[in-house]
Protein backbone atom coordinates (compact mmCIF):
# COMPACT_ATOMS: atom_id res chain seq x y z
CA UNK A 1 0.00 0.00 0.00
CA UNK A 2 1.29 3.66 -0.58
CA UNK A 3 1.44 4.21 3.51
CA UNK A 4 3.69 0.89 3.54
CA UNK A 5 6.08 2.47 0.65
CA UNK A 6 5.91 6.02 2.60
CA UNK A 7 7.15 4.00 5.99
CA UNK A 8 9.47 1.95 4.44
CA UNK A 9 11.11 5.29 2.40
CA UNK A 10 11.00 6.99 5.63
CA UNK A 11 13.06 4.03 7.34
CA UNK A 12 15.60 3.96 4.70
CA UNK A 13 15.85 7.72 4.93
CA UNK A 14 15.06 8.77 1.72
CA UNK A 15 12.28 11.15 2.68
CA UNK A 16 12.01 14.07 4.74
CA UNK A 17 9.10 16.16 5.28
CA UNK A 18 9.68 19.53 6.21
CA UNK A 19 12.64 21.05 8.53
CA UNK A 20 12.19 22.25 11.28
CA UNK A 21 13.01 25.59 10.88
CA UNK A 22 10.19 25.34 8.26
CA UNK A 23 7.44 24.15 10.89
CA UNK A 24 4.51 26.34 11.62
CA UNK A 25 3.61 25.15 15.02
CA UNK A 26 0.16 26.90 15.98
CA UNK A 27 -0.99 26.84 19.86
CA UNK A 28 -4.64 26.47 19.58
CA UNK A 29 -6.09 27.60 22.71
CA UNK A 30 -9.64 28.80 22.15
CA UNK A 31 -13.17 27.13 22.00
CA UNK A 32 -13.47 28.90 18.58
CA UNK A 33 -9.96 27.53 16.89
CA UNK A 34 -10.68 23.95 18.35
CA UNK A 35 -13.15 23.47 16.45
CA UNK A 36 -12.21 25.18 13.31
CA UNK A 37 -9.51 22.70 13.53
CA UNK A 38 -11.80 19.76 13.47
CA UNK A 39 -13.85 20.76 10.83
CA UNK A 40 -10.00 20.34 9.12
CA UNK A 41 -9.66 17.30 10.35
CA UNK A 42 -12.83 15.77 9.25
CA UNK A 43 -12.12 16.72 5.67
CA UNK A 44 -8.25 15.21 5.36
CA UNK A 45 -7.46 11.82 4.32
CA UNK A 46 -5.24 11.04 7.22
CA UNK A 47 -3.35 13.22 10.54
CA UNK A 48 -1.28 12.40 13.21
CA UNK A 49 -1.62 12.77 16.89
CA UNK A 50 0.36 12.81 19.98
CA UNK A 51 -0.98 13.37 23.48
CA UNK A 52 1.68 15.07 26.39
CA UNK A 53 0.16 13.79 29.57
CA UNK A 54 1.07 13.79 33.55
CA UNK A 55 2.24 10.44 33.43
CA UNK A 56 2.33 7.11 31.60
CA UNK A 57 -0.79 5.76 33.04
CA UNK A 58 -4.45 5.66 31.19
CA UNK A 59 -5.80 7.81 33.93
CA UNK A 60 -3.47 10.38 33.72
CA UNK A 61 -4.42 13.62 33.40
CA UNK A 62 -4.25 15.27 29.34
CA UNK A 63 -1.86 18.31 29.61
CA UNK A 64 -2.20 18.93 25.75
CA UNK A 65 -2.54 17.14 21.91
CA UNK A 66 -0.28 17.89 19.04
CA UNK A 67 -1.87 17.27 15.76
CA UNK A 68 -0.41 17.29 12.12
CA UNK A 69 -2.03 17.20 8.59
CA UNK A 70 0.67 18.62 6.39
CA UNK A 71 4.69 18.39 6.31
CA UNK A 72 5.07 22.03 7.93
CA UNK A 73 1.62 22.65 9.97
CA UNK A 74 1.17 21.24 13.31
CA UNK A 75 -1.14 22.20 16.02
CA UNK A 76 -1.05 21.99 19.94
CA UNK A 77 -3.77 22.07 21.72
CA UNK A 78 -3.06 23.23 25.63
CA UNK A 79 -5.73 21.67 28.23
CA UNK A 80 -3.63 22.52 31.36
CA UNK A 81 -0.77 25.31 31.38
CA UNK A 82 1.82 26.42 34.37
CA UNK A 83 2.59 29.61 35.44
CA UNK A 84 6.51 30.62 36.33
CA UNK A 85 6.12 29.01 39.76
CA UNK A 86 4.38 25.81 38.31
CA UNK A 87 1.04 26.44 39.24
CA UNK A 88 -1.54 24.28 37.44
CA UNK A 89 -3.92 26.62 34.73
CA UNK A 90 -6.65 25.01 33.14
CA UNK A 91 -7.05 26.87 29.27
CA UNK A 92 -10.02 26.06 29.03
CA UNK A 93 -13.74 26.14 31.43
CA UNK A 94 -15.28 23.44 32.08
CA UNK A 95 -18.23 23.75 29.44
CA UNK A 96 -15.76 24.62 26.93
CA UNK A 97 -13.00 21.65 27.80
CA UNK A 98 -16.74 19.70 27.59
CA UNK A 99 -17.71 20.55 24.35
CA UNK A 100 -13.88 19.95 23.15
CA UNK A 101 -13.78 16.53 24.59
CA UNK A 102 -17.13 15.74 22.77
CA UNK A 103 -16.19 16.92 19.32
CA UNK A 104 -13.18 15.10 19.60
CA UNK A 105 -15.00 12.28 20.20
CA UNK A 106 -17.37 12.25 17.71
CA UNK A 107 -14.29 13.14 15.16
CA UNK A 108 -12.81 10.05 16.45
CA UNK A 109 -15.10 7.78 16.47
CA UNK A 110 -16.52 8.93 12.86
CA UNK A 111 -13.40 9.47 10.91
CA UNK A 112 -13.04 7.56 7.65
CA UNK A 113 -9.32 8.25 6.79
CA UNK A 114 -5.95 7.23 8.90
CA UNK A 115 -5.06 8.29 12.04
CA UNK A 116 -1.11 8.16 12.45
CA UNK A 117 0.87 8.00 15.65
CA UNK A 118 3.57 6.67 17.36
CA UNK A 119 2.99 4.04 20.05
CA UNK A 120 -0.66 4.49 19.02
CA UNK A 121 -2.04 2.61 21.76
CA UNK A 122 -1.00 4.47 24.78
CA UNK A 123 -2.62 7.58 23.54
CA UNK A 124 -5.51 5.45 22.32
CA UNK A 125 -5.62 4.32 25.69
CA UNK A 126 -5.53 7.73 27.39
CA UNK A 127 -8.52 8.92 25.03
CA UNK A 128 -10.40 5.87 25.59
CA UNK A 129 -10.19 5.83 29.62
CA UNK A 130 -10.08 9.50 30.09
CA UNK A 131 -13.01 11.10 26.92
CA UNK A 132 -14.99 7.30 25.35
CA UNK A 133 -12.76 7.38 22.21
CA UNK A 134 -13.52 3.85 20.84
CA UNK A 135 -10.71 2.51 18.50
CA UNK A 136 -10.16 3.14 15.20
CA UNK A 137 -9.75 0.54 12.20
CA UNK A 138 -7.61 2.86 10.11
CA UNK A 139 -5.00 3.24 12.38
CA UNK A 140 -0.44 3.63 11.51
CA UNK A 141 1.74 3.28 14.08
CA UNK A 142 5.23 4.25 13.24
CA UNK A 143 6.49 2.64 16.43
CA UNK A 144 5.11 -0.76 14.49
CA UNK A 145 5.95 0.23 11.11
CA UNK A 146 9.91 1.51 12.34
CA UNK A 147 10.72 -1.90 14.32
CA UNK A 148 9.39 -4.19 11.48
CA UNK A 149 11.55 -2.03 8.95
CA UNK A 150 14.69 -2.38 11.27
CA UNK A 151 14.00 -4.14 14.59
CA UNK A 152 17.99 -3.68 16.06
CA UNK A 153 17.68 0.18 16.18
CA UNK A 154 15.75 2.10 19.26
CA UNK A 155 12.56 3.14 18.59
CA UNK A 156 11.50 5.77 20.81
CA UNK A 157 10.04 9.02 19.16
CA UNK A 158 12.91 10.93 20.22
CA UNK A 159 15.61 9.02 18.71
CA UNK A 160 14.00 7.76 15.50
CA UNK A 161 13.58 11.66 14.99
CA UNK A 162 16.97 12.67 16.04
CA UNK A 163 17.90 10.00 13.46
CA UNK A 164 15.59 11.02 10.62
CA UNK A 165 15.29 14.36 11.27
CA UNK A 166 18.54 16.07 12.15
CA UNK A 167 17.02 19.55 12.17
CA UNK A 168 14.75 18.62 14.86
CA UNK A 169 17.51 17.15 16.75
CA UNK A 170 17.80 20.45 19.17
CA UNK A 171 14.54 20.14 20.32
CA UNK A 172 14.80 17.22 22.80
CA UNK A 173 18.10 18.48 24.38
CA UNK A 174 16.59 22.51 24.73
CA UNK A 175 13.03 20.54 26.81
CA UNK A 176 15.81 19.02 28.69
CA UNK A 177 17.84 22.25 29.74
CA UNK A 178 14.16 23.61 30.25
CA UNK A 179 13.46 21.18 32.59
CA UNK A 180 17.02 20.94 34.25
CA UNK A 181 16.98 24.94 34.57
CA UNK A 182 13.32 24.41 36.45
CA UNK A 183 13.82 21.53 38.49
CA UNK A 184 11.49 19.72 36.82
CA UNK A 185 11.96 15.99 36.98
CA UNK A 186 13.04 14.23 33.43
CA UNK A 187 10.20 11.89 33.10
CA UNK A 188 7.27 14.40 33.13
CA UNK A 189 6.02 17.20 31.28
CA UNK A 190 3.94 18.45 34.51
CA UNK A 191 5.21 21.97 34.60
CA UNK A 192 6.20 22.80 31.33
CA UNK A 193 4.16 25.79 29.73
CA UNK A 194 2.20 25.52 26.88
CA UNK A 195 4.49 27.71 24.84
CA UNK A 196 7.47 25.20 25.07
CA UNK A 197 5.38 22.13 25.20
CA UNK A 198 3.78 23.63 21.60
């Protein structure tokens, strides 16, 4: 299938979407842009998804969702922000995290095209715990796809991107000074604003 040739080109690392200095990373933090968004999403063919959460358990809380549909546009969507001292900010009320959680669902569940991530299941899991996402039967999971292509290299997002992606290879090592510099512990992302998380 073409997503099979596209994984397997993207293994061998003959493709390369756009650098990062290219990316157009847009912090969507308003009732009205959510679901602007979604009405985007509904009409592509495929996106990809990430979820940055407290921890690595299903019923930990959702700090935020990156989303993708083109080489050079992602999206972040911020549920819970910090201040300078770490204090906890929701982005959202409560009617309007409600009626986010509810057209995400409904995208979810209705979407006809692919839905791309990496380790699929743990967000899967998070949405389907935390918001009654049932799964999806179009679903790529370049954690999957990148150990079948070459099972003896690691396969964590951060290194198959440091790999692939040199541009982007700054990113993970500036989070980590962020976090150093704010005594925030290594595993989390509890803490982090939304504008470095996005």
């Amino acid at each position: 299938s073409e997503h099979v040739r596209l994984a397997k080109s993207v293994v061998d690392n003959k493709y390369g979407p756009a650098t990062y200095k290219e990316l157009n990373i847009n912090v969507v933090d308003s009732i009205e842009r959510v679901e602007k968004l979604i009405q985007v999403i509904k009409s592509s063919k495929s996106f990809t998804f990430d979820i940055e959460s407290k921890g690595l358990r299903h019923w930990d809380g959702i700090l935020g969702i990156g989303l993708c549909l083109q080489d050079n546009q992602a999206y972040y969507i911020p549920f819970i922000d910090y201040t300078k001292d770490k204090q906890e900010v929701r982005v959202f009320s409560n009617q309007d995290y409600k009626t986010v959680k509810n057209d995400f669902k409904n995208m979810f569940n209705n979407y006809k095209g692919w839905i791309i991530g990496h380790n699929i299941k743990f967000d899967l899991s998070l949405l389907a715990y935390q918001w009654g996402i049932s799964t999806h039967l179009n679903l790529f999971d370049t954690y999957i796809c990148h150990y079948l292509f070459n099972e003896t290299m690691p396969h964590g997002l951060k290194e198959i991107t440091d790999l692939l992606f040199p541009d982007m290879r700054g990113y993970s090592v500036l989070l980590n000074q962020y976090k150093k510099d704010h005594k925030i512990k290594k595993d989390t992302m509890v803490g982090i604003p939304k504008e470095v998380l996005g």
